[in-house]
Structures are given as C-alpha cells and as structure tokens.
C-alpha atoms as a PDB file:
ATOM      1  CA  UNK A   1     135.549 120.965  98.074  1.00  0.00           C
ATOM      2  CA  UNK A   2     134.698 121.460  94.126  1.00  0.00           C
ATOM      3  CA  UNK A   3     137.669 123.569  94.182  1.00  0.00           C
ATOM      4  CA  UNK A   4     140.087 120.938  94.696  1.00  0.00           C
ATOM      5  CA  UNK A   5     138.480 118.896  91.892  1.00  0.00           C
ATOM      6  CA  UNK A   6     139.049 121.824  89.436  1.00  0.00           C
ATOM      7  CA  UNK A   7     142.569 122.351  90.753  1.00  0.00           C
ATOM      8  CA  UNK A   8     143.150 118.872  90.223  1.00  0.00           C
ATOM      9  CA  UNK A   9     141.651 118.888  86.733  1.00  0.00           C
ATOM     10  CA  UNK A  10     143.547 121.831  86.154  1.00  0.00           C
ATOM     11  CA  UNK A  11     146.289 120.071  86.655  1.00  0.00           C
ATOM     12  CA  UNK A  12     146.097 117.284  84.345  1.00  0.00           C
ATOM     13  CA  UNK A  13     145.493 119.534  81.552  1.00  0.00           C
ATOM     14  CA  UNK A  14     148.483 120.959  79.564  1.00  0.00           C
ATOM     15  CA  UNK A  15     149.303 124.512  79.996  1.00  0.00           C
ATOM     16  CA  UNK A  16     145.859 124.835  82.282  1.00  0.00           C
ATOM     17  CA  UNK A  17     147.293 125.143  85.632  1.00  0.00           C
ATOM     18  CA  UNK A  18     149.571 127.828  84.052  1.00  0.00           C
ATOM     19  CA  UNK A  19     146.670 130.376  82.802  1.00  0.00           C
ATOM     20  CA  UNK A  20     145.681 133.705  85.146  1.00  0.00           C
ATOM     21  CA  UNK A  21     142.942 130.830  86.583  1.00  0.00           C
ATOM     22  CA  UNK A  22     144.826 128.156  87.285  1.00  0.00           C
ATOM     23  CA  UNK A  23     147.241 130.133  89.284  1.00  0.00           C
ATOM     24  CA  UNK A  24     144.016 131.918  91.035  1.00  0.00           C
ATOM     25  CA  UNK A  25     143.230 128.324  92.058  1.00  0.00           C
ATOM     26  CA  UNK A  26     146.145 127.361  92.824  1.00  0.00           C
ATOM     27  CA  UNK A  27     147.008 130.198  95.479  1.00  0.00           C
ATOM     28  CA  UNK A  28     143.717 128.812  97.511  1.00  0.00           C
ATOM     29  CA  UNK A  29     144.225 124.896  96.975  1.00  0.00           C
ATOM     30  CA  UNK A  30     147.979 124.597  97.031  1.00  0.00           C
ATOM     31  CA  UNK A  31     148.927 125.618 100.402  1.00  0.00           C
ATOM     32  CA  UNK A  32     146.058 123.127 101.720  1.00  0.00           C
ATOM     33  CA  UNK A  33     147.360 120.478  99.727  1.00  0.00           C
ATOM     34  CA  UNK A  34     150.488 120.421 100.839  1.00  0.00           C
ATOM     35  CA  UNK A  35     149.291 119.756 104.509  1.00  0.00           C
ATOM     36  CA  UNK A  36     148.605 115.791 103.558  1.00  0.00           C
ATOM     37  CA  UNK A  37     152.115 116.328 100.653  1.00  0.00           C
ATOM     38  CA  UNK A  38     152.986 113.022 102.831  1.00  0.00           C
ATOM     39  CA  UNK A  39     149.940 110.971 100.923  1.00  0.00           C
ATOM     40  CA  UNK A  40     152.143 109.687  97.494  1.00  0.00           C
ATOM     41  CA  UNK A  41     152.188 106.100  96.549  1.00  0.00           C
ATOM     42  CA  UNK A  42     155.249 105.889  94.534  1.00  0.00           C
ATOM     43  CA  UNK A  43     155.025 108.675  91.868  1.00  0.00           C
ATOM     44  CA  UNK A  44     151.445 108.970  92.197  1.00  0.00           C
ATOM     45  CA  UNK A  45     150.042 111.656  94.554  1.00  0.00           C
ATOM     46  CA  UNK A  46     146.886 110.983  96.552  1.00  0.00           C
ATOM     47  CA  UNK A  47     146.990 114.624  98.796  1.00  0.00           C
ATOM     48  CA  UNK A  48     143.693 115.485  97.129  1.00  0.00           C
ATOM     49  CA  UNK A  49     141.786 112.553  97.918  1.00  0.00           C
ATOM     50  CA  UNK A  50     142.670 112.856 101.410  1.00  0.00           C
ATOM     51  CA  UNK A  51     141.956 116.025 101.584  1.00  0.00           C
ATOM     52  CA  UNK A  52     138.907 116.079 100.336  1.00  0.00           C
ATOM     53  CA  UNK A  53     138.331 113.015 103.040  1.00  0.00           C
ATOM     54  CA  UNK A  54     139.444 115.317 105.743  1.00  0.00           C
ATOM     55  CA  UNK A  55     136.979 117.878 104.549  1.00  0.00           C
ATOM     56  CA  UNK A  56     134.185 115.526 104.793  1.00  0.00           C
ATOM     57  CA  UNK A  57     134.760 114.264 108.207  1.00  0.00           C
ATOM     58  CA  UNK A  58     135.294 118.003 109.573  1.00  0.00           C
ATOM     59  CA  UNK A  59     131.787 118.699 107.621  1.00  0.00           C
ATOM     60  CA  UNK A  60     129.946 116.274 109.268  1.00  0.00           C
ATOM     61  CA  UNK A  61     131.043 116.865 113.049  1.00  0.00           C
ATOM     62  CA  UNK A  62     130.225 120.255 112.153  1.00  0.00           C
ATOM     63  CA  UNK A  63     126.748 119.613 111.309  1.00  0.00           C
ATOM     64  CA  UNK A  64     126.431 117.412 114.526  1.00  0.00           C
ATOM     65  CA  UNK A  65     127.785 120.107 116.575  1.00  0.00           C
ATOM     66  CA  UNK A  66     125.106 122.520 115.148  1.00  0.00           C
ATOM     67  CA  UNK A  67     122.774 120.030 115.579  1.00  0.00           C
ATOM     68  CA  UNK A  68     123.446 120.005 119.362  1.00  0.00           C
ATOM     69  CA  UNK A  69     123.957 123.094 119.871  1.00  0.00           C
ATOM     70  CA  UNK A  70     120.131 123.861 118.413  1.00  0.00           C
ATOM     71  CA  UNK A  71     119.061 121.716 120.261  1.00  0.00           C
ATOM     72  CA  UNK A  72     119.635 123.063 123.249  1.00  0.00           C
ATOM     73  CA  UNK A  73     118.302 126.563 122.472  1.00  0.00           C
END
C-alpha cells in the first residue's frame, strides 16, 4: 500500500515521476490504478484512494480467512 502513496507523491512533484524511480514505480502502481481510472470528480482523480480502500478491505477478509482456517487445524 506505501507504494501507492510514493507513486502518488511522485506524482505531484515536478520532474519526479519522470526519474529511473518514478518510472520503476510507476510500472507496479500504474496498471493497478487504472482498474478504479473510473473514480475522478471533475478534474480531480480519486483512483488512489480507492484503491488503497480496496486494498484494505481485501486485507482484512484475508486475515479472517486465516483466522478460520487456523482455527480449524
């Protein structure tokens, strides 16, 4: 998840998301970003916050499926 924060941060600074990192970053983060590409109110695109929210809720049914699943070993 920290990834898409520095992508994002990346992106907001000039010439950042242009450097040998920025494009490293942005070969992992961009292609998942543009899943949610649908999330823009007016010129303002909010495909990182809901992605990150997406990540979340996937996290925690994963931790309640391990939890099950431990519990019945």
């Amino acid at each position: 998840m920290i990834i898409i924060v520095i992508y994002c941060l990346l992106i907001w600074l000039p010439n950042a998301a242009y450097s040998k990192f920025g494009q490293f970053i942005a070969r992992f983060v961009a292609p998942f970003l543009r899943l949610f590409s649908f999330a823009r109110i007016g010129m303002v695109d909010i495909s990182p916050v809901i992605a990150l929210i997406v990540l979340q809720v996937l996290q925690s049914i994963l931790m309640r499926i391990e939890i099950l699943v431990l519990n019945l070993l």
